[in-house]
Protein backbone atom coordinates (compact mmCIF):
# COMPACT_ATOMS: atom_id res chain seq x y z
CA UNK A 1 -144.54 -14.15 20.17
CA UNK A 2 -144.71 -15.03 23.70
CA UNK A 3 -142.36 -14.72 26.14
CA UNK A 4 -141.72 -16.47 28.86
CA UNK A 5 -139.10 -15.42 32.28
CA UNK A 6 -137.48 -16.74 34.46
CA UNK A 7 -135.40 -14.89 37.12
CA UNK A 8 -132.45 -16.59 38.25
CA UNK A 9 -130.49 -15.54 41.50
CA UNK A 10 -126.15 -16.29 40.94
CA UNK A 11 -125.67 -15.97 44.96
CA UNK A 12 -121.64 -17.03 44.77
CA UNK A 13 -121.06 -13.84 41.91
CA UNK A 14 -123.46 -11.58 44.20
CA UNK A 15 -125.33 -10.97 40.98
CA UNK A 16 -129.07 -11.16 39.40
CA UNK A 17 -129.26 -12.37 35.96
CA UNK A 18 -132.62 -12.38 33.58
CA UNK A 19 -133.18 -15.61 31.73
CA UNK A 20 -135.27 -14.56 29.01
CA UNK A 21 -136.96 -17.04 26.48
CA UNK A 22 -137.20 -16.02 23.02
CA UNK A 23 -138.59 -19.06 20.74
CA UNK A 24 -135.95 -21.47 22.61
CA UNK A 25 -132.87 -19.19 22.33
CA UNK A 26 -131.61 -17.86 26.19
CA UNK A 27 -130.89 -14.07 26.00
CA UNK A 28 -129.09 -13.12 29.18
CA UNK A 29 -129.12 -9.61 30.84
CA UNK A 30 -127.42 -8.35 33.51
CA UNK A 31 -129.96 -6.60 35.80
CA UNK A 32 -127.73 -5.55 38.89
CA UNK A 33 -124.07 -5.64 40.42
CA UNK A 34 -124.36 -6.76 44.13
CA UNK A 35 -120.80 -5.06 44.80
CA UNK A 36 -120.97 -4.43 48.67
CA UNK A 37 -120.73 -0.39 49.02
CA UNK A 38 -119.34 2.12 52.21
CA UNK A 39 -121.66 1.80 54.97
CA UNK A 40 -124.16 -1.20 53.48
CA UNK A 41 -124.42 -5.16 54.16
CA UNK A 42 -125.77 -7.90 51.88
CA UNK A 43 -128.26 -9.65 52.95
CA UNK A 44 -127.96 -13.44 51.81
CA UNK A 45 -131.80 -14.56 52.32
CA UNK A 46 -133.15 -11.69 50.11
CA UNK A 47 -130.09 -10.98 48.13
CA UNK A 48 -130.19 -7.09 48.87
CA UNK A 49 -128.04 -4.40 50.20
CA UNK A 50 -129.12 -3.13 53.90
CA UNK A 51 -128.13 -0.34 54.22
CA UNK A 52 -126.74 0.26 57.92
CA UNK A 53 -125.21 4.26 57.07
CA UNK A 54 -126.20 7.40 55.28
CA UNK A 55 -123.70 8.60 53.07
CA UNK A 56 -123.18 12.34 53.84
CA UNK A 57 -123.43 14.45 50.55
CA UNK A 58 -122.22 17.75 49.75
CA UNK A 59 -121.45 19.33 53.23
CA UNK A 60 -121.57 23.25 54.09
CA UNK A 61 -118.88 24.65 55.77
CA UNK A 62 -120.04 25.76 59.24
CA UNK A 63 -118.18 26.69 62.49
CA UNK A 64 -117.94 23.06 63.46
CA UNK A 65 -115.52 22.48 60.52
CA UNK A 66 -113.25 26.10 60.97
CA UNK A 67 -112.99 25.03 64.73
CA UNK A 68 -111.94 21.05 63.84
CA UNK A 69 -109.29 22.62 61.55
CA UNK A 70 -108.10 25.30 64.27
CA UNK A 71 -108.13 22.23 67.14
CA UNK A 72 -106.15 20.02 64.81
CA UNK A 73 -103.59 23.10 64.04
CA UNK A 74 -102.97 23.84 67.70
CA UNK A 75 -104.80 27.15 67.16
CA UNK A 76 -107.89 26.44 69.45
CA UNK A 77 -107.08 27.29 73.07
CA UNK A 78 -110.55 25.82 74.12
CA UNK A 79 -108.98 22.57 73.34
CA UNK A 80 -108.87 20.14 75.89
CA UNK A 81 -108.45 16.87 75.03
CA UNK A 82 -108.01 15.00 71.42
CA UNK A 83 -110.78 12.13 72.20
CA UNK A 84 -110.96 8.93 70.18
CA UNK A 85 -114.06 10.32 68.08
CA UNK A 86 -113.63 13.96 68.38
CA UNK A 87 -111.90 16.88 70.16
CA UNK A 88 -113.11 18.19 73.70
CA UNK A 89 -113.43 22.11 73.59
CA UNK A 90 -114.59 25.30 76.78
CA UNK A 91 -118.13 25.95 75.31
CA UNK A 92 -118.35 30.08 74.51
CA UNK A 93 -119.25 31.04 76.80
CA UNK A 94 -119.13 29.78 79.95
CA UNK A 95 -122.03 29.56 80.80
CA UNK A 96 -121.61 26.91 83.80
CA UNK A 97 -117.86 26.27 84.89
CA UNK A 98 -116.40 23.32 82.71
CA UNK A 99 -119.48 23.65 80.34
CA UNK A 100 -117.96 21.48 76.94
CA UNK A 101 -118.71 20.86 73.41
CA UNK A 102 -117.69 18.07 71.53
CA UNK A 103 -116.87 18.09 68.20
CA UNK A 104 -115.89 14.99 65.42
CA UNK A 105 -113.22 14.31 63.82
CA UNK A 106 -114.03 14.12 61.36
CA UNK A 107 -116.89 16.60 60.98
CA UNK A 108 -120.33 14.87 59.88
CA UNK A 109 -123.43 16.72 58.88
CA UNK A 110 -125.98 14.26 61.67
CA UNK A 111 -125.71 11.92 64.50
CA UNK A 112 -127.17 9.87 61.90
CA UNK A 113 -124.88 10.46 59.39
CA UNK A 114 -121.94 7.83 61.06
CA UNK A 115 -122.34 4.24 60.69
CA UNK A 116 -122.83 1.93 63.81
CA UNK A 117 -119.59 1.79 65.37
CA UNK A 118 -118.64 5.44 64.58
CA UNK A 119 -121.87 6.76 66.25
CA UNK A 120 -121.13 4.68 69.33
CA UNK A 121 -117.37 5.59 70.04
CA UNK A 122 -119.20 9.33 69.25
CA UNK A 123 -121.69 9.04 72.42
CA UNK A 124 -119.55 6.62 74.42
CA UNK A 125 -116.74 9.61 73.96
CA UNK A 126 -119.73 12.67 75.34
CA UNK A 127 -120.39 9.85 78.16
CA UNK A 128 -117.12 9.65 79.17
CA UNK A 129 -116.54 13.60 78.94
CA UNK A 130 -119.37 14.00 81.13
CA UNK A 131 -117.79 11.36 83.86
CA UNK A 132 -114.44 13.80 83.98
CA UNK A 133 -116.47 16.42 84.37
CA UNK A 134 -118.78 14.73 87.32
CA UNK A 135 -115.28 13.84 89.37
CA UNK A 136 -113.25 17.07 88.60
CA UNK A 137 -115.90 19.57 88.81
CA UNK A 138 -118.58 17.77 92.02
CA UNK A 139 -121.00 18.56 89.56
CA UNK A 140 -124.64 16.94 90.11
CA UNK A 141 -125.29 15.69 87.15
CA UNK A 142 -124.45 16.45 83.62
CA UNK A 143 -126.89 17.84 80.41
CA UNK A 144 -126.15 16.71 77.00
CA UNK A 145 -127.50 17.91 74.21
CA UNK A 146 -127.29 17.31 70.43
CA UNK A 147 -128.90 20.15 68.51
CA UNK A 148 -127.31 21.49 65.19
CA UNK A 149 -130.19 23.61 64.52
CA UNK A 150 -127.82 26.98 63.96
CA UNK A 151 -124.82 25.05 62.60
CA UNK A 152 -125.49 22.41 60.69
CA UNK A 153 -122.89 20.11 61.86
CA UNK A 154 -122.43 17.39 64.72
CA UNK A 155 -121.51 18.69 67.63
CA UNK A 156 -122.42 17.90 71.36
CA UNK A 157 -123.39 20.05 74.70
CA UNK A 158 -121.84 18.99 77.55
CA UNK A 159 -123.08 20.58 80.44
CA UNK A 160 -121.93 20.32 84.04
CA UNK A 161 -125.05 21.22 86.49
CA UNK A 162 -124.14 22.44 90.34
CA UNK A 163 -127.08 21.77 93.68
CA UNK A 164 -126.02 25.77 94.35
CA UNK A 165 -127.95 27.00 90.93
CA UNK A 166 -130.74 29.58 91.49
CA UNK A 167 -133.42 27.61 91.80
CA UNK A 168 -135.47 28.62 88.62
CA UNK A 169 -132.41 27.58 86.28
CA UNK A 170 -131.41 24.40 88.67
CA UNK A 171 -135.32 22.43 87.90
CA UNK A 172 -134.54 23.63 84.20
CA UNK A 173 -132.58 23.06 80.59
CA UNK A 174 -129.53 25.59 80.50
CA UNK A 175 -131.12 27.70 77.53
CA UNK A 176 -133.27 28.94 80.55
CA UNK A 177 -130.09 31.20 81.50
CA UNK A 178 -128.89 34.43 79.54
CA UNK A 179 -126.08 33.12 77.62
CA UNK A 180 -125.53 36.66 76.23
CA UNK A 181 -124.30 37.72 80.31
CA UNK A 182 -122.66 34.22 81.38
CA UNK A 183 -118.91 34.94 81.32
CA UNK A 184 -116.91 34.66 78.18
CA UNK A 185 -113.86 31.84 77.89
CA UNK A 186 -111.19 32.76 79.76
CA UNK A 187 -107.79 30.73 79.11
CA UNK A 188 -106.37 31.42 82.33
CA UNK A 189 -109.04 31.17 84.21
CA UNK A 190 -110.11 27.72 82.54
CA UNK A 191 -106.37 26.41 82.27
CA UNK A 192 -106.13 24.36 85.67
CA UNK A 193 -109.77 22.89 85.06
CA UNK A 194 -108.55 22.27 81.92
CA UNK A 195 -105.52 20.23 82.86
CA UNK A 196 -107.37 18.47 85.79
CA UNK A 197 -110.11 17.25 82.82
CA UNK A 198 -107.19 16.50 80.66
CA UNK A 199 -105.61 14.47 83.17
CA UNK A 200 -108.84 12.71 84.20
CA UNK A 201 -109.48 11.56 80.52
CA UNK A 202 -105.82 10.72 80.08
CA UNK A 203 -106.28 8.13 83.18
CA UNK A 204 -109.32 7.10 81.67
CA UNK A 205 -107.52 6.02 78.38
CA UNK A 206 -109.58 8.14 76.02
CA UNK A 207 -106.95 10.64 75.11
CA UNK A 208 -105.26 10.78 72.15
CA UNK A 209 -101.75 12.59 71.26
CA UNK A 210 -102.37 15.92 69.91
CA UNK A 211 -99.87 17.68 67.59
CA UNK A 212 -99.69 20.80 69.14
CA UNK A 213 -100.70 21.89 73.02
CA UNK A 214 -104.03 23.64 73.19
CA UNK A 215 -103.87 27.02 71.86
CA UNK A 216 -100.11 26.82 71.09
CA UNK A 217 -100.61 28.69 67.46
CA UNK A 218 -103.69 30.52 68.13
CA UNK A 219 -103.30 34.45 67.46
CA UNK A 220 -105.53 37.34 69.40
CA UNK A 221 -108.93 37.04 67.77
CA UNK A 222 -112.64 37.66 68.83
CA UNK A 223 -114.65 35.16 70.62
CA UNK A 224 -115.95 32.01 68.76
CA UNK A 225 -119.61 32.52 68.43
CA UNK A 226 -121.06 29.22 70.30
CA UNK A 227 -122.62 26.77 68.13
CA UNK A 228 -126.45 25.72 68.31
């Protein structure tokens, strides 16, 4: 018997429906729910999701996340500022004084990963770290880099560089120095930089209140291996 179709689009319900013709009698079957999801937007000419975000799936646990949950515990003393996206930390080591590394809040496998508006308060956040750091520090110019190759986690370099470097390392990327001898985080040493950053943000308005002061529940431990 032949059968004829007909596809019909029900734009006000957000739905496709299948009009199918059977010797005069209408058999209907629903095809697909148009129910807007997390992170997509339907697109009224076609009828389709678009999808503008990539949900993250199963994550591993990597550094990133242990140091989010320390920062938010007031057991980082890296900390420096609680940022509208993320938390401002001392890379380890320091490899160039005020050297920073952001990480989200919360933690996302990719850059990618965040929809539109996340991923831009995310870089407008490093942008604005890396203006502190150009008035507190007289740095001339800042690095930033986005890797995640060793921890696979978002996380951002933030990386002050100063006219007096040697001049092999000045002309270069900072993985041209020996991280292994650049001088480990200090909290003394980094605490008035720290509070002149903090401050600089704070005028800024980028800050956010932070539960606990930097560091204010953090026991003796080793150094946090710097993420990659």
């Amino acid at each position: 018997m032949p059968i004829d179709s007909k596809l019909h689009a029900d734009s006000a319900a957000g739905r496709t429906r299948c009009a199918t013709v059977i010797g005069g009698v209408f058999a209907f079957k629903h095809l697909m729910s148009m129910q807007p999801t997390r992170g997509a937007l339907c697109d009224p000419k076609r009828g389709v999701l678009n999808r503008m975000k990539i949900e993250p799936g199963a994550e591993p646990e990597t550094a990133i996340h242990r140091q989010v949950v320390d920062a938010r515990e007031g057991r980082e003393a890296r900390v420096i500022a609680r940022l509208y996206s993320s938390w401002a930390l001392f890379g380890e080591p320091q490899l160039l004084r005020g050297y920073i590394v952001l990480l989200p809040d919360p933690v996302v496998p990719t850059l990618n990963a965040l929809g539109a508006q996340e991923r831009t308060v995310f870089l407008l956040d490093m942008a604005r770290v890396g203006d502190a750091l150009l008035k507190v520090t007289g740095a001339a110019r800042i690095n930033y880099a986005i890797l995640g190759n060793q921890e696979p986690a978002l996380h951002a370099h933030v990386i002050p560089r100063y006219a007096d470097e040697p001049d092999r390392q000045r002309t270069s990327h900072p993985w041209t120095y020996d991280w292994h001898l650049a001088a480990p985080f200090d909290h003394a040493a980094c605490l008035e930089l720290g509070e002149a950053l903090r401050r600089e943000l704070t005028r800024m308005g980028v800050t956010k209140p932070m539960r606990f002061a930097p560091g204010a529940n953090s026991a003796a431990s080793a150094p946090t291996p710097k993420p990659r």
